[in-house]
N, C-alpha and C. Protein backbone atom coordinates (compact mmCIF):
# COMPACT_ATOMS: atom_id res chain seq x y z
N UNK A 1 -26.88 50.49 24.98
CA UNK A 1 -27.96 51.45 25.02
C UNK A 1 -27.46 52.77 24.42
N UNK A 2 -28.05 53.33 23.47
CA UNK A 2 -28.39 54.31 23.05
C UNK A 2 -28.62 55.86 23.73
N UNK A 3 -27.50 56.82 24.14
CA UNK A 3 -28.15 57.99 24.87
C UNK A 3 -28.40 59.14 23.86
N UNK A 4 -29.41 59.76 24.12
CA UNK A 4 -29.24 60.80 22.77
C UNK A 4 -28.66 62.06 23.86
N UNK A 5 -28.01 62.80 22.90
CA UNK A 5 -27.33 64.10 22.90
C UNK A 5 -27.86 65.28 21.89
N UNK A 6 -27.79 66.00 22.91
CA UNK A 6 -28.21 67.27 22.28
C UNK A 6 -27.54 68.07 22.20
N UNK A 7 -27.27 68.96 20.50
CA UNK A 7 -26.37 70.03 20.50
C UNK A 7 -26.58 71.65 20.34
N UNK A 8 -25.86 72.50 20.57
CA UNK A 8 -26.53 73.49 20.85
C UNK A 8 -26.58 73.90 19.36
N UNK A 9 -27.49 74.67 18.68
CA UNK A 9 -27.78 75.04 17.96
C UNK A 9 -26.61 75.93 16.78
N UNK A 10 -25.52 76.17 16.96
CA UNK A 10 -24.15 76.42 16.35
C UNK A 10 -23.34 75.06 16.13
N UNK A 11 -23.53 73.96 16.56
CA UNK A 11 -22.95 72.85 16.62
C UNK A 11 -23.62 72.00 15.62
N UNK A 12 -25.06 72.59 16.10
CA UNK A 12 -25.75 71.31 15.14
C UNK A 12 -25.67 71.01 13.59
N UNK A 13 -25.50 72.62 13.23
CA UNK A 13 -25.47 72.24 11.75
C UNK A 13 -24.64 71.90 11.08
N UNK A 14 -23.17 72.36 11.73
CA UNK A 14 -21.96 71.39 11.78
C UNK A 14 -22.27 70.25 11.77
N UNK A 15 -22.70 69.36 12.53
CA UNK A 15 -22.71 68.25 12.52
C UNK A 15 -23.47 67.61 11.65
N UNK A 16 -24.45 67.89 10.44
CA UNK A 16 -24.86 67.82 9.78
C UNK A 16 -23.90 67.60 8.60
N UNK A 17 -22.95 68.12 8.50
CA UNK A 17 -22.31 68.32 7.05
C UNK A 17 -21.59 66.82 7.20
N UNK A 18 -21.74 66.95 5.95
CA UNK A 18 -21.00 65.50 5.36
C UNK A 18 -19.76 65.11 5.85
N UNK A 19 -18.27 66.42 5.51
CA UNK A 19 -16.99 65.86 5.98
C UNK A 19 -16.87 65.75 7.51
N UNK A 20 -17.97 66.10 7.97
CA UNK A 20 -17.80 65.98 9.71
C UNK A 20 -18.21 64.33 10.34
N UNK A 21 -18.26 63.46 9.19
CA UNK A 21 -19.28 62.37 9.69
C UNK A 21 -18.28 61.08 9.83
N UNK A 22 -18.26 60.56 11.00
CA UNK A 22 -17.18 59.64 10.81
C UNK A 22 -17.30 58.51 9.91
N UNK A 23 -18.95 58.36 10.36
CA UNK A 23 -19.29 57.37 9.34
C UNK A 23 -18.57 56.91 7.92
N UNK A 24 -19.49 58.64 7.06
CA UNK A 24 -18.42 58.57 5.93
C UNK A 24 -17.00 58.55 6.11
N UNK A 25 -16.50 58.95 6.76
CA UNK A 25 -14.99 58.76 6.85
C UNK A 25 -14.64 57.52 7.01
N UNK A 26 -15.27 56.56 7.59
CA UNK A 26 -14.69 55.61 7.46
C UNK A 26 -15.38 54.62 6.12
N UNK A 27 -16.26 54.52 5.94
CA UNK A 27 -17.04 54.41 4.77
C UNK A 27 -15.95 54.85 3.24
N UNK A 28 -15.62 55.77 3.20
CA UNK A 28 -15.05 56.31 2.16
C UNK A 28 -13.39 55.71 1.91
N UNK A 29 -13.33 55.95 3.29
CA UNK A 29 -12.26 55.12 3.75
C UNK A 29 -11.38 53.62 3.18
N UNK A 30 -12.65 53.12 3.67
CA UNK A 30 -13.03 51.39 3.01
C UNK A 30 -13.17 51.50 1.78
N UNK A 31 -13.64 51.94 0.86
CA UNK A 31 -13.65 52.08 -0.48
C UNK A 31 -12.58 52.34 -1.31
N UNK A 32 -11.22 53.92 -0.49
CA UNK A 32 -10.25 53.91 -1.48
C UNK A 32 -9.23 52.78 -0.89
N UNK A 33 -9.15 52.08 0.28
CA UNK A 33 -8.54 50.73 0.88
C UNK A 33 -8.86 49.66 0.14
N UNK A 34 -10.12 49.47 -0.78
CA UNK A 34 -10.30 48.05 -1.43
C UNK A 34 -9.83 48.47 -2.92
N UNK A 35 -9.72 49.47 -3.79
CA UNK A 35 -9.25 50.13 -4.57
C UNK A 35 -7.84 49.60 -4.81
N UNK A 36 -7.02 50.36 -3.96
CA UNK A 36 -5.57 50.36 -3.65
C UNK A 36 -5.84 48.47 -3.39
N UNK A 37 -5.90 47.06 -3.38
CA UNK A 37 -6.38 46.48 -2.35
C UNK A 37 -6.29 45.33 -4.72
N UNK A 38 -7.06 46.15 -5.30
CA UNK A 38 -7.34 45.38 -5.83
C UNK A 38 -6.00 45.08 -6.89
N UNK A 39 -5.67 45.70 -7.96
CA UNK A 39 -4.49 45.34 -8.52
C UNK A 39 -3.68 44.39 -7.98
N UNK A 40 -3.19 44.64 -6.48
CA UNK A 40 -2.61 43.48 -5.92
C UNK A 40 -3.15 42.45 -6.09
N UNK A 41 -4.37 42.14 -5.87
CA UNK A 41 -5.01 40.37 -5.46
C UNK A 41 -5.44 40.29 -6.60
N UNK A 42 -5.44 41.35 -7.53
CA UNK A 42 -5.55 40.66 -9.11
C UNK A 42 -4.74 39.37 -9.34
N UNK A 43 -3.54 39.67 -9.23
CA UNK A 43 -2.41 39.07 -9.44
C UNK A 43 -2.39 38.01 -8.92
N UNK A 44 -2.99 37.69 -7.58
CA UNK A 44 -3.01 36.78 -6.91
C UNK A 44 -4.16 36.09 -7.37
N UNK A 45 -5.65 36.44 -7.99
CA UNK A 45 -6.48 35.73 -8.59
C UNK A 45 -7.66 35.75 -7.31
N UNK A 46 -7.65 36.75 -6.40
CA UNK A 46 -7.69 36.75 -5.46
C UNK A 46 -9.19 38.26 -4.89
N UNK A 47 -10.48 37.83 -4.39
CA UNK A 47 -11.07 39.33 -4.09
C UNK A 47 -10.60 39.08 -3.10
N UNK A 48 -11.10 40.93 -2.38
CA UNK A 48 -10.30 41.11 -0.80
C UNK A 48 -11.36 40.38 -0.03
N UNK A 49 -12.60 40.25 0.02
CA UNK A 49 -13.28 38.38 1.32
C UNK A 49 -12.58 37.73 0.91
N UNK A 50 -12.25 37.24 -0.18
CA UNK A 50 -11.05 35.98 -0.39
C UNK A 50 -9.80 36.04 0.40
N UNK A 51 -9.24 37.31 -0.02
CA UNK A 51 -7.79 37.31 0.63
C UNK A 51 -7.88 37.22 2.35
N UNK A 52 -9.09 38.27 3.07
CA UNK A 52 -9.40 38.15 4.43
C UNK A 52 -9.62 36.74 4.77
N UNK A 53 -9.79 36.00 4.13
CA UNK A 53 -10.35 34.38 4.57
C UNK A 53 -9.10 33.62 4.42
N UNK A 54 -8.34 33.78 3.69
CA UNK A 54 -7.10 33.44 3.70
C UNK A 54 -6.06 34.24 4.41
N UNK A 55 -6.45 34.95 5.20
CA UNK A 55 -5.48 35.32 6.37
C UNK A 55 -5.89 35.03 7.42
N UNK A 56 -7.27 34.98 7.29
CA UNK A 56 -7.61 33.87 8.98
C UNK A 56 -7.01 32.40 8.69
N UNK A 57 -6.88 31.74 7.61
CA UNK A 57 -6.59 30.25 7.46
C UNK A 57 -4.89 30.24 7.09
N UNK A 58 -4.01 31.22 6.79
CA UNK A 58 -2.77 30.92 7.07
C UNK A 58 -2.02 31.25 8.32
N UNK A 59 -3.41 31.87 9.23
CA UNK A 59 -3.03 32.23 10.73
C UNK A 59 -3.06 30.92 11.06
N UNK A 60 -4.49 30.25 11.00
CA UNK A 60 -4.95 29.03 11.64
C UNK A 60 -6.08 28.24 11.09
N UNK A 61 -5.16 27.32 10.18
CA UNK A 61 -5.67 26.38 9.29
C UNK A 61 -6.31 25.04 10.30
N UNK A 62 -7.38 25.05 9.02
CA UNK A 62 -8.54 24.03 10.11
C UNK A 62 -9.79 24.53 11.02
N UNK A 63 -10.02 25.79 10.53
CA UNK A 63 -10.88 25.98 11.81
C UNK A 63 -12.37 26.13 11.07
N UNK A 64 -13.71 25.91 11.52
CA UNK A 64 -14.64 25.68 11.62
C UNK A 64 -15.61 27.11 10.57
N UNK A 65 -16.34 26.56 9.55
CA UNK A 65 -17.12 27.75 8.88
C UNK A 65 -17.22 28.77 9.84
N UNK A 66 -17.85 28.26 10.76
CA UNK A 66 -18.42 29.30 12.06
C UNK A 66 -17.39 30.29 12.58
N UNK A 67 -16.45 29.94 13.03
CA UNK A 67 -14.86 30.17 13.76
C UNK A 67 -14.87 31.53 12.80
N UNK A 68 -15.02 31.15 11.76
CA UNK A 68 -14.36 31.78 10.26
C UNK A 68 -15.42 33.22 9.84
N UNK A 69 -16.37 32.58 10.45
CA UNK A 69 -17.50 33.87 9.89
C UNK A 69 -17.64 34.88 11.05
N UNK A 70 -17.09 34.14 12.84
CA UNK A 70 -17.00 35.25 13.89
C UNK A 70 -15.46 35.46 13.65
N UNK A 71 -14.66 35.37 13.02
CA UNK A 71 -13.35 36.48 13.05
C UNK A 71 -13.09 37.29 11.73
N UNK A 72 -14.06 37.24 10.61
CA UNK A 72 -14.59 38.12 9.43
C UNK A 72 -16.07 38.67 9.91
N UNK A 73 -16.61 38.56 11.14
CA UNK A 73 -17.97 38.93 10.87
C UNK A 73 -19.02 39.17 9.79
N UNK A 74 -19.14 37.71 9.28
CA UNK A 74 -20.18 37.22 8.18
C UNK A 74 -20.36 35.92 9.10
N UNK A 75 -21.65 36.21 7.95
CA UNK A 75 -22.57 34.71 8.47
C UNK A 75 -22.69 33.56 7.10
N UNK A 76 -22.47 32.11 7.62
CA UNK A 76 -22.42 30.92 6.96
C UNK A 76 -23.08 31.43 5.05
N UNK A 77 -24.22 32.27 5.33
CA UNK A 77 -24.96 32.29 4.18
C UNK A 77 -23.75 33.23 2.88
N UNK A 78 -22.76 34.25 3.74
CA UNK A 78 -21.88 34.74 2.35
C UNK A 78 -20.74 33.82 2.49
N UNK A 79 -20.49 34.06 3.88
CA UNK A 79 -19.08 32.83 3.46
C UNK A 79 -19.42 31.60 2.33
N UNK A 80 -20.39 30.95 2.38
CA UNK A 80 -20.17 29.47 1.56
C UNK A 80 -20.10 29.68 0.63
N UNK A 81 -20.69 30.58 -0.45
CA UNK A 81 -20.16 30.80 -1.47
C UNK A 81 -18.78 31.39 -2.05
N UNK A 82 -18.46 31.76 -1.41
CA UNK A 82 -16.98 32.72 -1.26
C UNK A 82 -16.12 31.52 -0.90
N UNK A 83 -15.98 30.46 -0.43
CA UNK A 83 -15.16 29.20 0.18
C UNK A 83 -15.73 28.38 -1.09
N UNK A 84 -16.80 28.44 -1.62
CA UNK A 84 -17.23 27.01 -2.59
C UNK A 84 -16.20 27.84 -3.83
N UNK A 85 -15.99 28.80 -4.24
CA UNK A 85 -15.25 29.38 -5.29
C UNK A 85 -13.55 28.67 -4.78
N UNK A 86 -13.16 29.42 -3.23
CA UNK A 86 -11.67 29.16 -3.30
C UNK A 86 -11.63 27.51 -3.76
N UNK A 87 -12.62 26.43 -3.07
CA UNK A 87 -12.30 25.50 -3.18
C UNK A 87 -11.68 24.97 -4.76
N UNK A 88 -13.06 25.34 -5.53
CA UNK A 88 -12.78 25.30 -6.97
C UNK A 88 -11.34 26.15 -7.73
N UNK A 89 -11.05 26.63 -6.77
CA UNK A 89 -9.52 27.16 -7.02
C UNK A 89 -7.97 26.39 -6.58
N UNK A 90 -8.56 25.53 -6.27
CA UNK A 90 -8.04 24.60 -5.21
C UNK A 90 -6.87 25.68 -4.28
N UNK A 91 -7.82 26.20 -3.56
CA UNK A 91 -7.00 27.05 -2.51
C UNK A 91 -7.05 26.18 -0.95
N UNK A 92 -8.51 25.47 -0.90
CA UNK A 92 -8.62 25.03 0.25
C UNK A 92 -9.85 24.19 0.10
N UNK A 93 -10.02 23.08 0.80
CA UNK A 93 -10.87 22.19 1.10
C UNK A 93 -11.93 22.26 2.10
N UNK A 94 -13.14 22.08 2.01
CA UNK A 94 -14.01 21.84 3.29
C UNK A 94 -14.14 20.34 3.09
N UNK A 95 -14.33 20.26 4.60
CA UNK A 95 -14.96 18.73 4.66
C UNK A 95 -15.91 18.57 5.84
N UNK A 96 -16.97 17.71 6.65
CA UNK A 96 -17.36 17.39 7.27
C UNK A 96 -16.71 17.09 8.89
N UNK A 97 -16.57 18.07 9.99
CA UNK A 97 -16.45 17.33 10.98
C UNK A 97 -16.65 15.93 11.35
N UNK A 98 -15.55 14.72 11.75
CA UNK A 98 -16.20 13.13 12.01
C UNK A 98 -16.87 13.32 13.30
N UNK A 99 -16.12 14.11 14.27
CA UNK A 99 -16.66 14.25 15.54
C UNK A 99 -18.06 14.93 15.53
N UNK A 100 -18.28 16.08 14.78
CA UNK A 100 -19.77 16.63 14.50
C UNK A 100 -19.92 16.81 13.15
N UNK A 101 -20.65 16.04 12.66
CA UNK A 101 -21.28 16.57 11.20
C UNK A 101 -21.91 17.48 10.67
N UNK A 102 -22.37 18.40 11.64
CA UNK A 102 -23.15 20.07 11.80
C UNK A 102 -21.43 21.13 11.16
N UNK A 103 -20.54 20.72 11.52
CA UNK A 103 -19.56 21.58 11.67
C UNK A 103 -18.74 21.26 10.14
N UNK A 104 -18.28 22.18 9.63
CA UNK A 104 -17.79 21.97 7.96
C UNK A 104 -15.90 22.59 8.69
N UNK A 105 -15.06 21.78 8.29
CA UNK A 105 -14.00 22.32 8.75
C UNK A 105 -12.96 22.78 7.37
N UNK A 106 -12.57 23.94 7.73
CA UNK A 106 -12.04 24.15 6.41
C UNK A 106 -10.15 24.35 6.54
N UNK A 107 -9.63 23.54 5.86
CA UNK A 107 -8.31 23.41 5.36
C UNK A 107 -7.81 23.84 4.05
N UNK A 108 -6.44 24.66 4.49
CA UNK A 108 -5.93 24.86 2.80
C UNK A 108 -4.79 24.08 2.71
N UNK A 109 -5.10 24.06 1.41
CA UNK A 109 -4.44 23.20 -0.30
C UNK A 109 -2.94 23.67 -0.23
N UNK A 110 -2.38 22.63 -0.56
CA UNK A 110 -0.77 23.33 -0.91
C UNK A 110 -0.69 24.14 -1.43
N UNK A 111 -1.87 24.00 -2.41
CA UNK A 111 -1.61 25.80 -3.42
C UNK A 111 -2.17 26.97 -2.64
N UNK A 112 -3.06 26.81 -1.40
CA UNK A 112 -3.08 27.90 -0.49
C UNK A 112 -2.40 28.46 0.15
N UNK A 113 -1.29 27.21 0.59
CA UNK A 113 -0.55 27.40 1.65
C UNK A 113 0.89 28.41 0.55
N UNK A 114 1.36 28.09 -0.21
CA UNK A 114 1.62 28.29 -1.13
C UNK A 114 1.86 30.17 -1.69
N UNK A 115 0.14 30.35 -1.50
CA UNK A 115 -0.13 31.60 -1.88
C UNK A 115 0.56 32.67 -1.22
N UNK A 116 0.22 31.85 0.05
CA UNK A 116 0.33 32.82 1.22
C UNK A 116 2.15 33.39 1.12
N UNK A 117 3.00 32.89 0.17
CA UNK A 117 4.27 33.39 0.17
C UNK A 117 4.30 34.82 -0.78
N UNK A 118 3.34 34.57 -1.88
CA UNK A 118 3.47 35.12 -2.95
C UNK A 118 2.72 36.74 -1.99
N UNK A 119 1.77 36.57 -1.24
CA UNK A 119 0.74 37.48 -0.67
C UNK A 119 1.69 38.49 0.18
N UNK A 120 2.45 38.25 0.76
CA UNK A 120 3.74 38.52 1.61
C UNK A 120 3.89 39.99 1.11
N UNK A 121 4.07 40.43 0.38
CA UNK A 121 3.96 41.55 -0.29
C UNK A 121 3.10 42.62 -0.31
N UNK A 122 1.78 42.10 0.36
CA UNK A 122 0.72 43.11 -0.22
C UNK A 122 0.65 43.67 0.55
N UNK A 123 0.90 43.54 2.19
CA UNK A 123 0.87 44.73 3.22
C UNK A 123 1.81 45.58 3.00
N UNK A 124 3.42 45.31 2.96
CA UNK A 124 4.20 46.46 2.44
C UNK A 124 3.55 47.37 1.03
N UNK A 125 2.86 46.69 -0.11
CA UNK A 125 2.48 47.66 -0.83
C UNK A 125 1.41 48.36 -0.72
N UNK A 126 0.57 48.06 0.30
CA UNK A 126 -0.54 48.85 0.74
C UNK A 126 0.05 50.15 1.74
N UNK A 127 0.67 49.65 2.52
CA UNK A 127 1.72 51.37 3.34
C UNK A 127 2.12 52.05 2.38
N UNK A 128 3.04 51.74 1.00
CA UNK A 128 3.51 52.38 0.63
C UNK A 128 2.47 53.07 -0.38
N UNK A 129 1.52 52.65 -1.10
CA UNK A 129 0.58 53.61 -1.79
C UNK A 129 -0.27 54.55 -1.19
N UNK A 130 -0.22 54.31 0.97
CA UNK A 130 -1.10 54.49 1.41
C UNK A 130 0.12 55.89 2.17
N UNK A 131 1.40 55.80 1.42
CA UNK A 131 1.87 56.99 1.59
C UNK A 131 1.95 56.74 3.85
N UNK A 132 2.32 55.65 4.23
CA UNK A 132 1.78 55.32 5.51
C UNK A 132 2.86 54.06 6.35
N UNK A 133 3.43 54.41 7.55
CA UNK A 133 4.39 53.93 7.97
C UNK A 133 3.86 52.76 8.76
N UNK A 134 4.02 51.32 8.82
CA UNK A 134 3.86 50.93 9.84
C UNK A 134 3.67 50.90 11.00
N UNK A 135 3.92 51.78 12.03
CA UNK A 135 3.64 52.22 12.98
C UNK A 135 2.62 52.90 13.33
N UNK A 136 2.08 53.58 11.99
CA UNK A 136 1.35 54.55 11.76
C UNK A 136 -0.11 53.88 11.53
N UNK A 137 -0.30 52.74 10.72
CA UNK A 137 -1.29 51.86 10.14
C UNK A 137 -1.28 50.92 11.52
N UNK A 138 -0.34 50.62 12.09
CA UNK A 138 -1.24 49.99 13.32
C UNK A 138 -1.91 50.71 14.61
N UNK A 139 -1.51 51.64 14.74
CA UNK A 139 -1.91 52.65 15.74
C UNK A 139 -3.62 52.71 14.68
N UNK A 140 -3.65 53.60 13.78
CA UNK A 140 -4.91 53.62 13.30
C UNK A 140 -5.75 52.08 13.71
N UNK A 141 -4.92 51.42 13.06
CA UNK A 141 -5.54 50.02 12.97
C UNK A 141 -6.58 49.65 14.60
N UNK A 142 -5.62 49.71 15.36
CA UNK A 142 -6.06 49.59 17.11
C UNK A 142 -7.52 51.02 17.02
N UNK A 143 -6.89 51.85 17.20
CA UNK A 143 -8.32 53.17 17.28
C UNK A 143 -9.56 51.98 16.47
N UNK A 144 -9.07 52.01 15.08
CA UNK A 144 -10.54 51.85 14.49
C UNK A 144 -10.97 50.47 15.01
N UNK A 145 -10.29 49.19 15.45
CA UNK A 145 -11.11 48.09 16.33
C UNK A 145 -11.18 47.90 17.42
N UNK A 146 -11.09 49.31 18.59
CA UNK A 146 -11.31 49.71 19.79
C UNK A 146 -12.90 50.60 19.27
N UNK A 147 -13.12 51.45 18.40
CA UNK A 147 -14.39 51.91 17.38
C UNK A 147 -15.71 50.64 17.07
N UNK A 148 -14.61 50.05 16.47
CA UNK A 148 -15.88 48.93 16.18
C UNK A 148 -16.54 48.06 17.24
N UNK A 149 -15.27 47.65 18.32
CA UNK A 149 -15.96 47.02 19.53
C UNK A 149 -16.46 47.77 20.43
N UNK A 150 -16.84 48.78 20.38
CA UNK A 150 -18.01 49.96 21.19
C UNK A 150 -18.77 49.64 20.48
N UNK A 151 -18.63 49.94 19.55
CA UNK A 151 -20.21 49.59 18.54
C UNK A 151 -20.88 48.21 18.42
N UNK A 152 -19.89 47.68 18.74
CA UNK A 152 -20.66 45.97 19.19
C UNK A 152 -20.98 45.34 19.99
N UNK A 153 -20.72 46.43 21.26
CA UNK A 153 -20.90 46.14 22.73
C UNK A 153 -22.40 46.35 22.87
């Protein structure tokens, strides 16, 4: 639920201005992160939904379209296209649940599994362009998905 707040009239117009908005801040945020984000997975042949989908599946290979679209929060309709590409990359396979045929289970390819050595790299080079210490990027990291799960509560 939704409470509204009211500010006093010296506050408000502050809060109006653009650099005060977390929104954009994090918004803007996300933008110079996929930036920095891309040169790397160039290399790898790789967009960043691609690479995120391949870090849920070299966490834990085998798990279910569904599984896959609640720990990226997307739904079946972007994932399948984004998985019908890796496949054709031979990064990873879907196939049919035998036990349920509703359920598409997705496995990666030696050459996925594979990738995932070459990928090894891209978090150290994301701290370091991001001018940003490990310690430092997970602390943020925690704030901003303690942020998002308020907002999804």
């Amino acid at each position: 639920m939704v409470t509204r707040h009211t500010l006093p009239d010296n506050l408000s117009n502050q809060s109006l201005r653009l650099d005060n908005q977390l929104c954009f801040a994090l918004y803007s945020t996300s933008l110079a992160m996929t930036k920095l984000y891309k040169p790397l997975l160039d290399e790898l042949g790789l967009t960043y939904p691609q690479y995120l989908a391949l870090l849920v599946l070299w966490e834990h290979d085998g798990v279910t379209v569904s599984e896959l679209g609640e720990q990226l929060y997307l739904d079946s309709g972007t994932l399948t296209p984004l998985l019908k590409r890796l496949e054709a990359a031979g990064l990873l396979s879907r196939l049919r649940d035998t036990a349920d045929e509703r359920c598409v289970l997705i496995r990666l390819t030696d050459a996925g599994r594979k990738l995932k050595g070459r990928a090894k790299r891209i978090p150290g080079g994301l701290l370091q362009a991001a001018h940003c210490d490990a310690a430092e990027a997970l602390a943020l990291t925690h704030q901003v998905q303690t942020l998002r799960n308020r907002l999804m509560a």
